[in-house]
Each structure stands twice: as C-alpha cells, then as structure tokens.
Protein backbone atom coordinates (compact mmCIF):
# COMPACT_ATOMS: atom_id res chain seq x y z
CA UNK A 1 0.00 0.00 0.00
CA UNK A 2 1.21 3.56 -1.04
CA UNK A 3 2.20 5.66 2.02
CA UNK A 4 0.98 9.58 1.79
CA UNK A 5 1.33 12.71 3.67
CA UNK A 6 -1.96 14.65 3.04
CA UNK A 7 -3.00 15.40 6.62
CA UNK A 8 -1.06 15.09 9.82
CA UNK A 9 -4.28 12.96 11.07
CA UNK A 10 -3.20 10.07 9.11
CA UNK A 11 0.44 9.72 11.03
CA UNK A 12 0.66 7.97 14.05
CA UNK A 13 2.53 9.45 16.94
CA UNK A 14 5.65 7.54 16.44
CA UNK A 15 5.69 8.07 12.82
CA UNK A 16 5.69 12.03 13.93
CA UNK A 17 8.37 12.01 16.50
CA UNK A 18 10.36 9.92 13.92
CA UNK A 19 10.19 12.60 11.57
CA UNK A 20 11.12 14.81 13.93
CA UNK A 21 13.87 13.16 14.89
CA UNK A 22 15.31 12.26 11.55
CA UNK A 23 14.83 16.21 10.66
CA UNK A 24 17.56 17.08 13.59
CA UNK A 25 19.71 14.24 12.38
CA UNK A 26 19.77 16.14 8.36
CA UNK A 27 19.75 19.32 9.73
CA UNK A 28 22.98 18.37 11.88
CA UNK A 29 24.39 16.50 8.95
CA UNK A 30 24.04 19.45 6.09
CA UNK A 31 25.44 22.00 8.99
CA UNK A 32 28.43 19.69 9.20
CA UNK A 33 28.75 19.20 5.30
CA UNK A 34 27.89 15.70 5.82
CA UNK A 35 26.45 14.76 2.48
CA UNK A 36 23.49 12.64 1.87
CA UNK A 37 22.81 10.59 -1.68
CA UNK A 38 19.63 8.60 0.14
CA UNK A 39 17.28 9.35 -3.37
CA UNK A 40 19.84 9.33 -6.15
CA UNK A 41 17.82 8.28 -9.19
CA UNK A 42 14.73 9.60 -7.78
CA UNK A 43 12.15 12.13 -9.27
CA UNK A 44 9.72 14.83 -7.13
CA UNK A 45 7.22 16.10 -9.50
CA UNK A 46 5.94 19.17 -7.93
CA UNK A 47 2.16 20.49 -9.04
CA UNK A 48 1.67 23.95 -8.02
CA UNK A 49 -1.83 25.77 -8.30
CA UNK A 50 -0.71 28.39 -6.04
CA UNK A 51 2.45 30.36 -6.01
CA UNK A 52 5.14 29.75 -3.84
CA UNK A 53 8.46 30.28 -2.17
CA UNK A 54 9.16 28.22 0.84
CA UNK A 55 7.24 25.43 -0.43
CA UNK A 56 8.90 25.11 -3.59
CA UNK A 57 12.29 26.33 -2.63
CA UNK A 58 12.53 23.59 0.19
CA UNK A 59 11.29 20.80 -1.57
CA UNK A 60 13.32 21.05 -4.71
CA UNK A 61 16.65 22.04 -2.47
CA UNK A 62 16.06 18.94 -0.91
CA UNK A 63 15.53 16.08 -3.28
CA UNK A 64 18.60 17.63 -4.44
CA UNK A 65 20.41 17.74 -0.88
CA UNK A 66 19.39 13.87 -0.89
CA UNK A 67 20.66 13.46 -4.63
CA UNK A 68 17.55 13.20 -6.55
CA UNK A 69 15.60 15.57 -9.17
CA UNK A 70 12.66 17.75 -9.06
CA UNK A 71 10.36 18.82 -11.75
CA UNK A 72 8.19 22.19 -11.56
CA UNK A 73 4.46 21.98 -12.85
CA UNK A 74 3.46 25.83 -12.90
CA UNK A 75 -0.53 25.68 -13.12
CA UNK A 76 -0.06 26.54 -16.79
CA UNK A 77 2.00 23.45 -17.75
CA UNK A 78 -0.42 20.45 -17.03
CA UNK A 79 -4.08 22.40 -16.13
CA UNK A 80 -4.66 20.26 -13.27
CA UNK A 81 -8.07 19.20 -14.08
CA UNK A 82 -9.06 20.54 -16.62
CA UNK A 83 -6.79 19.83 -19.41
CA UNK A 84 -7.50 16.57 -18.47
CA UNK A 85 -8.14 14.68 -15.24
CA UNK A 86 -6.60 14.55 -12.21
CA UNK A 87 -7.09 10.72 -12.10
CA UNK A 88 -5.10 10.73 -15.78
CA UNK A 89 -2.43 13.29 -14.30
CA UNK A 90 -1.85 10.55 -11.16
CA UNK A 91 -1.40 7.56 -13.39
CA UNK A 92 0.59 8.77 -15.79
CA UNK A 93 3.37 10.84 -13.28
CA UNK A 94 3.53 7.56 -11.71
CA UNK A 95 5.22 6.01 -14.64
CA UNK A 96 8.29 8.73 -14.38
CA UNK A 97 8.68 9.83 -11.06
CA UNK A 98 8.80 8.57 -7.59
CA UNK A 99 6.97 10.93 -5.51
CA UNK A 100 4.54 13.86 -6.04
CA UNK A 101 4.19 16.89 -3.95
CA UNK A 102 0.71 19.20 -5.02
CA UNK A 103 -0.38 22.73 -3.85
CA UNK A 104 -3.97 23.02 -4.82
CA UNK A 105 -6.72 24.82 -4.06
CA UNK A 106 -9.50 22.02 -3.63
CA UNK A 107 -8.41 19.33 -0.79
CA UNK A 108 -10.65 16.95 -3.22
CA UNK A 109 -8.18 17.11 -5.80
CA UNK A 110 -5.14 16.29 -4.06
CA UNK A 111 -7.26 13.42 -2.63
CA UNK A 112 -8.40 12.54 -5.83
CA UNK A 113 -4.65 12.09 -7.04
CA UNK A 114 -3.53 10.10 -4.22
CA UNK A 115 -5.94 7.56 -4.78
CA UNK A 116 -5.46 7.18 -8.54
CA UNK A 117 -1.28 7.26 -7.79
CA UNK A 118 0.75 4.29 -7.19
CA UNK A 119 3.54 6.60 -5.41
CA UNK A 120 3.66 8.64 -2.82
CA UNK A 121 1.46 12.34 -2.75
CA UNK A 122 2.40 15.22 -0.45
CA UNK A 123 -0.04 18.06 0.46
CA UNK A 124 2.35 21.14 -0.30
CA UNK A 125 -0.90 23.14 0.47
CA UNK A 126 -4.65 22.74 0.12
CA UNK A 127 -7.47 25.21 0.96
CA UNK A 128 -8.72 22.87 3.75
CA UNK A 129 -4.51 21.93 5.69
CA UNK A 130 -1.03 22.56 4.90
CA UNK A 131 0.56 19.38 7.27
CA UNK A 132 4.32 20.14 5.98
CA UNK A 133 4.17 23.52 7.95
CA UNK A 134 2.72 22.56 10.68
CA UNK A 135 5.14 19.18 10.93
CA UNK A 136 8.49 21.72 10.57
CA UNK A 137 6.50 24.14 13.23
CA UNK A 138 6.54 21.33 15.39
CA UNK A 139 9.99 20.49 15.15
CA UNK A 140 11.37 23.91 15.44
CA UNK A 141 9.13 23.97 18.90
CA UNK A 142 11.02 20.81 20.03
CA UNK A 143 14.10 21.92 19.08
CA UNK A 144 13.86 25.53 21.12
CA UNK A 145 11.70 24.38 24.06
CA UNK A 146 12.28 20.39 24.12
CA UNK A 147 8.93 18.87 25.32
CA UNK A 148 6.20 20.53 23.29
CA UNK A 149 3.46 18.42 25.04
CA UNK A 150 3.10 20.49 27.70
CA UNK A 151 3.37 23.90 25.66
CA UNK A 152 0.28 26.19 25.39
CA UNK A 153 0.00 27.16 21.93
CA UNK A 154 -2.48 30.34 20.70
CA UNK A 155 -3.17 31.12 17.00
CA UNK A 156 -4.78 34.61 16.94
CA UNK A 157 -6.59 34.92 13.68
CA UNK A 158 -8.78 32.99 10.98
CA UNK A 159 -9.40 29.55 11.38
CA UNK A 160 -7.86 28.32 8.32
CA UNK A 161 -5.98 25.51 6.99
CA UNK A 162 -2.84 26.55 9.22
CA UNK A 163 -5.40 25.85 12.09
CA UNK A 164 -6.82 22.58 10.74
CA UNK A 165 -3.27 21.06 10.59
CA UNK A 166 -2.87 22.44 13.89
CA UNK A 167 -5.92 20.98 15.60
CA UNK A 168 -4.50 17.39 14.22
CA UNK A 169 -0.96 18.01 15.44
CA UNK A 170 -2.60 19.03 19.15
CA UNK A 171 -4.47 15.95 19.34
CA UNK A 172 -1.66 13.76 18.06
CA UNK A 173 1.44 15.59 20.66
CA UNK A 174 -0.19 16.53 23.16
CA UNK A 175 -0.18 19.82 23.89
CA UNK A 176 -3.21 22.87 24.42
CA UNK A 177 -4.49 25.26 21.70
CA UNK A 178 -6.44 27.78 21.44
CA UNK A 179 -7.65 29.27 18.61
CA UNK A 180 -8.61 33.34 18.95
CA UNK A 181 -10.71 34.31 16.14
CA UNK A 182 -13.82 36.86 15.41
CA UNK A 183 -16.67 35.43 15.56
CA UNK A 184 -17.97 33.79 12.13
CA UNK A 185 -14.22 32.31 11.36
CA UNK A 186 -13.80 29.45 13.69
CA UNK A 187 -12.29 26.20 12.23
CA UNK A 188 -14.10 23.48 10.15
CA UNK A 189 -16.29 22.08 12.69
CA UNK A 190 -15.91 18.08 10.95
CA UNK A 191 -11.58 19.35 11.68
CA UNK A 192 -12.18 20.14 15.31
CA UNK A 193 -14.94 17.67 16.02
CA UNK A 194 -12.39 14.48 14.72
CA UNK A 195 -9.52 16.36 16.48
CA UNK A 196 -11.05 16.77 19.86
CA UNK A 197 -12.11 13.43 19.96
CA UNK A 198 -8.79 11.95 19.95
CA UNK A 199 -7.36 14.62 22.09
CA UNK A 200 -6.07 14.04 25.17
CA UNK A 201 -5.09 18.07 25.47
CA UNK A 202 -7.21 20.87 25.02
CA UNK A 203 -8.35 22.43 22.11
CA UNK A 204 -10.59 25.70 22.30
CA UNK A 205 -11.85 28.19 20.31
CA UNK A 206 -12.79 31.94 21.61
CA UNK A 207 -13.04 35.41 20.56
CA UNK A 208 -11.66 36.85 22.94
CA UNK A 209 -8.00 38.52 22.50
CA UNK A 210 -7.10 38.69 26.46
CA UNK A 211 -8.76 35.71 27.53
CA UNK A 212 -6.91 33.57 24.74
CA UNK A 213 -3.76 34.53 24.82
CA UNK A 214 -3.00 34.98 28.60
CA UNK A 215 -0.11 33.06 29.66
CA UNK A 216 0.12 31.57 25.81
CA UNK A 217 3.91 29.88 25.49
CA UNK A 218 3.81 30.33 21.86
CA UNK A 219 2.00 32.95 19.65
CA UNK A 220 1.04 32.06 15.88
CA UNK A 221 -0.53 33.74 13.49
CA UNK A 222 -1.27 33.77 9.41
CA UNK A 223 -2.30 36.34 7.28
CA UNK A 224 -5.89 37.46 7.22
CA UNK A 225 -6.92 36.67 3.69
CA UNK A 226 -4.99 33.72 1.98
CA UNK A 227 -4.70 32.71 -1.40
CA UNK A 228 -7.39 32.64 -3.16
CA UNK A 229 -9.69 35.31 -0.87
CA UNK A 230 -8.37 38.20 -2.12
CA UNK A 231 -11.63 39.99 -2.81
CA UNK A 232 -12.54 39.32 0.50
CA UNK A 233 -9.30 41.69 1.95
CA UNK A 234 -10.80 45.02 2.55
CA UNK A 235 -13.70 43.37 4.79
CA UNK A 236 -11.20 40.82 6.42
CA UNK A 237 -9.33 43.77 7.21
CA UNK A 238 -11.58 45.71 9.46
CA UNK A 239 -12.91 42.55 11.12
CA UNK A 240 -9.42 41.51 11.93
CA UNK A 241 -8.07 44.88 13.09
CA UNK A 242 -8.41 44.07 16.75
CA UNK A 243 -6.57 40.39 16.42
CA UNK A 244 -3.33 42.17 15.40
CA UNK A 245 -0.66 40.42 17.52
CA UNK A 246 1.32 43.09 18.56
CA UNK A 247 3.26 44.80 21.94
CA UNK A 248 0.04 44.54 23.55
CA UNK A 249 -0.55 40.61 22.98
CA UNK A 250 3.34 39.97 23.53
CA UNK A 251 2.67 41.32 27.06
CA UNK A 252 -0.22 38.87 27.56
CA UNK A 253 1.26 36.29 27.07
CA UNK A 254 4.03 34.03 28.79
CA UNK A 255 6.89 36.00 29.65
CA UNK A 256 8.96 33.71 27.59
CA UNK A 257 6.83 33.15 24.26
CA UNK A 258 7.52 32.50 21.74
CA UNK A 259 6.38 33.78 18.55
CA UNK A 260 5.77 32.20 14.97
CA UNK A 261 4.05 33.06 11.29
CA UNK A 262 4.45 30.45 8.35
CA UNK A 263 4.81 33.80 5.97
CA UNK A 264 4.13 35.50 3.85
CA UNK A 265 3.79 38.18 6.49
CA UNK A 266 1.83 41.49 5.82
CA UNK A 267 3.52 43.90 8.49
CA UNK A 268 1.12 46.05 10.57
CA UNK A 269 -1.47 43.89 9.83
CA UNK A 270 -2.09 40.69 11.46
CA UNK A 271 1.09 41.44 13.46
CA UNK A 272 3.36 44.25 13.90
CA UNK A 273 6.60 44.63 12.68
CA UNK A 274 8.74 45.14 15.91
CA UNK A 275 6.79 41.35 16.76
CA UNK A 276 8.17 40.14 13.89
CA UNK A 277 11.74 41.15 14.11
CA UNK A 278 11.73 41.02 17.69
CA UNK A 279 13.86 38.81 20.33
CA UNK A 280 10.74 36.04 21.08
CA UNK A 281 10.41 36.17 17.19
CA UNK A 282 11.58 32.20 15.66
CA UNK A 283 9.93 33.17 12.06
CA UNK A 284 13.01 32.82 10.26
CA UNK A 285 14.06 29.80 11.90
CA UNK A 286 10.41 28.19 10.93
CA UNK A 287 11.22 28.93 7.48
CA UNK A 288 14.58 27.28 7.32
CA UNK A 289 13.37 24.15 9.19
CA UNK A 290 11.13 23.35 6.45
CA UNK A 291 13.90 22.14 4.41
CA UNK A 292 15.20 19.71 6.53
CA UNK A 293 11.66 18.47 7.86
CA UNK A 294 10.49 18.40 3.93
CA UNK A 295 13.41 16.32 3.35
CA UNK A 296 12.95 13.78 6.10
CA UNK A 297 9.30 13.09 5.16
CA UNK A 298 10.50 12.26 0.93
CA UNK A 299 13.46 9.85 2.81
CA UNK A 300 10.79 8.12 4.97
CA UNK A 301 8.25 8.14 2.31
CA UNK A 302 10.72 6.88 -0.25
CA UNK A 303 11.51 4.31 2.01
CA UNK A 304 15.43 5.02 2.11
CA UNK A 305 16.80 2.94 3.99
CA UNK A 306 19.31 4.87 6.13
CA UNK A 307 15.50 7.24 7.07
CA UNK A 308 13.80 3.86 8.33
C-alpha cells in the first residue's frame, strides 16, 4: 500500500516524532557538510496551483540535498483538471517519477490524485490543511523548548488551513491550543470535532483577544486573507483589526513566548513589525526548518533505507 502525507491525522505518533527526529539528524548533517545521496535516481514532480516560495524552494533544495531531481508543474503546464483529469495526471506521473508533492486549491483534488497514484502524494498546500508547515513548526518547537506536550500554543486569527493542521498536530502531541478568532471564522467544525475526539489536550476556540492569549507559550498567526480570498481583503481587514498580535498581545502572554508566522507576512497587519523582528520572534528559523523536515518526510516516504 502507497504511504501519503496529506494530513497530519493520518500519522501515528511515532511516525511524527520519527520525523522529527530524523529532521535534527539532516539538519545536523548538512550544517556539518555531511552529504546525503539517500534518493539518487529519484524524481519529485511538484504540481503547483498556487504560487510559492518556501514550499517550492525547500522541496526542490532537498531532493537535491538527498541526490535526486525535481520537476516544476506551474498551473499553466499540465491544467490540473481541466486539461484533463486529475485521475489521468496521477497515473501517468507515476510512470516517471517517484513521488509527487501538489499545492492546490480544492483538498478533493489532491485526494483525488492520491488515490489514482501508485507513489507517494504530499499536500504542499490545500485550501482545507497545509501538514508540511505545521510538521516543521513542530519540530522547530522541540528543538527551542524540548517537550512541546506540555506547551500552550495560541493562534490569533482565521481559522484556516494553518489551524486545521494544527488541531491534528494538538491531538496527536499533546499539547493545548487555542484558537482566537472573530466570531464567524472558527475552524471546520468536521476538523475540530475528529480532532477533539482523539485529544487528550485541550483544544478551544474563543473570541476573545485577552482571555486567549494569557499566559500563551507560543504565539502564531497567518495572514488574514490567503490565497485565493483576495476579494474578500478590505472586509477581512476591518474585522481583523483588533486580532493584530502586537506589543500589547506579547505582554499577555508568557513571559517567555515564543512567537511564529508560516509567511508571507503582511507587516502592521495581522502582526506588527517590531513582533516580527523582535527577540521572542523564531519566524526565520520556521522557514529554514522546512527544508530539513520536507526532506525527512520524501526519505521516509521513499523508504530510504538509512531514514527507516
């Protein structure tokens, strides 16, 4: 049976903490020039709908880090869907390559390709969870706090795919969040309901900036209209303008917090500058650790041997 990675939901606990693990062990080894050739002679095919930087960047850095190839589909080159199907795209890509990553719009579609493929799909990104993020989120927490199942972790804004992936990391680790939102953009309630019922931590939802994020260890946020909701900006804009995490939030929250954003970020919006170049700010550090996480899910996934 063909192993995926389309929501962090479908891994087990062990399989995450292996991940996590196996990210340190590449991160140590490309710091100490320690070079890897795990996937030589094999292909990522990489779909985008949506643009990209950290997505793509990582992902095609990696398989090379590793010693394999990727391949670019901009949403011009194959019309996923419509120049013909996504079933037909699966099948044939699974003659050439090895492993597909896709960053689509509908979660549908990228289900729709795993289960016509005969090789491995990764969710780069889908309207509904984005599981690579929240998987290199989670090992940048362990890496600058250790033990992230007893962490309280706040999101203050919409609850959007970041949030969905979230929810299913919570339940799977461990650890308490909170999601602080207006009211009218709480989470998929089929995400939180399967979450919370496998949760042995906490998981609530409230509108209410001080209540949420008192005492909060780390503070997330996204931006406040993602891809794809662009004509909804202006509105999303005034509704959000009190669940800006800023000096005011920072001083909520644990004196200690930390405080992350999987970027793009839109300064002085749904958080201030000085937040996001401040001293509890890891942002940057997020970013990088998507390579190495990235790269330990297509060595596990490929089955590489020296990743098992």
């Amino acid at each position: 049976m063909t192993r995926n990675l389309l929501s962090i939901d479908d891994l087990t606990v062990s399989e995450i903490e292996h991940l996590i693990a196996l990210s340190g062990r590449l991160k140590a080894d490309l710091k100490a020039r320690r070079p890897h050739a795990w996937l030589s002679g094999r292909t990522l095919a990489m779909i985008f709908e949506k643009p990209s930087l950290r997505t793509r960047v990582t992902f095609e850095t990696g398989i090379h880090q590793l010693g394999g190839d990727a391949i670019y589909l901009a949403p011009g080159d194959i019309q996923f869907g419509q120049r013909e199907s996504v079933a037909d795209i699966a099948k044939n890509l699974s003659c050439w390559v090895d492993v597909i990553v896709a960053r689509t719009f509908s979660h549908s579609s990228l289900v729709e390709l795993a289960d016509a493929s005969t090789i491995p799909v990764i969710n780069g990104l889908t309207d509904l969870l984005h599981p690579c993020q929240v998987l290199a989120d989670c090992f940048t927490l362990s890496e600058v706090r250790g033990d992230i199942s007893k962490l309280n972790v706040v999101f203050v804004g919409d609850g959007n795919n970041m949030v969905h992936s979230w929810l299913y990391a919570a339940a799977k680790l461990g650890f308490d969040f909170t999601l602080v939102c207006p009211a009218g953009y709480e989470p998929d309630p089929e995400v939180l309901e399967r979450a919370r019922k496998n949760a042995k931590s906490t998981l609530s939802v409230t509108c209410d900036v001080e209540e949420g994020t008192a005492g909060a260890d780390v503070l997330y946020t996204d931006v406040w209209a993602s891809m794809g909701q662009e004509a909804e900006s202006e509105r999303r804009k005034k509704v959000f303008a009190p669940y800006q995490v800023n000096a005011q939030v920072l001083a909520n929250a644990a004196d200690n917090v930390i405080v992350m954003h999987c970027l793009p970020a839109h300064r002085g919006e749904e958080i201030s500058a000085e937040v996001v170049d401040g001293p509890h700010s890891i942002i940057v550090a997020q970013a990088e650790n998507r390579l190495h996480l990235q790269k330990a899910l297509l060595a596990w996934l490929l089955e590489a041997p020296e990743a098992m």
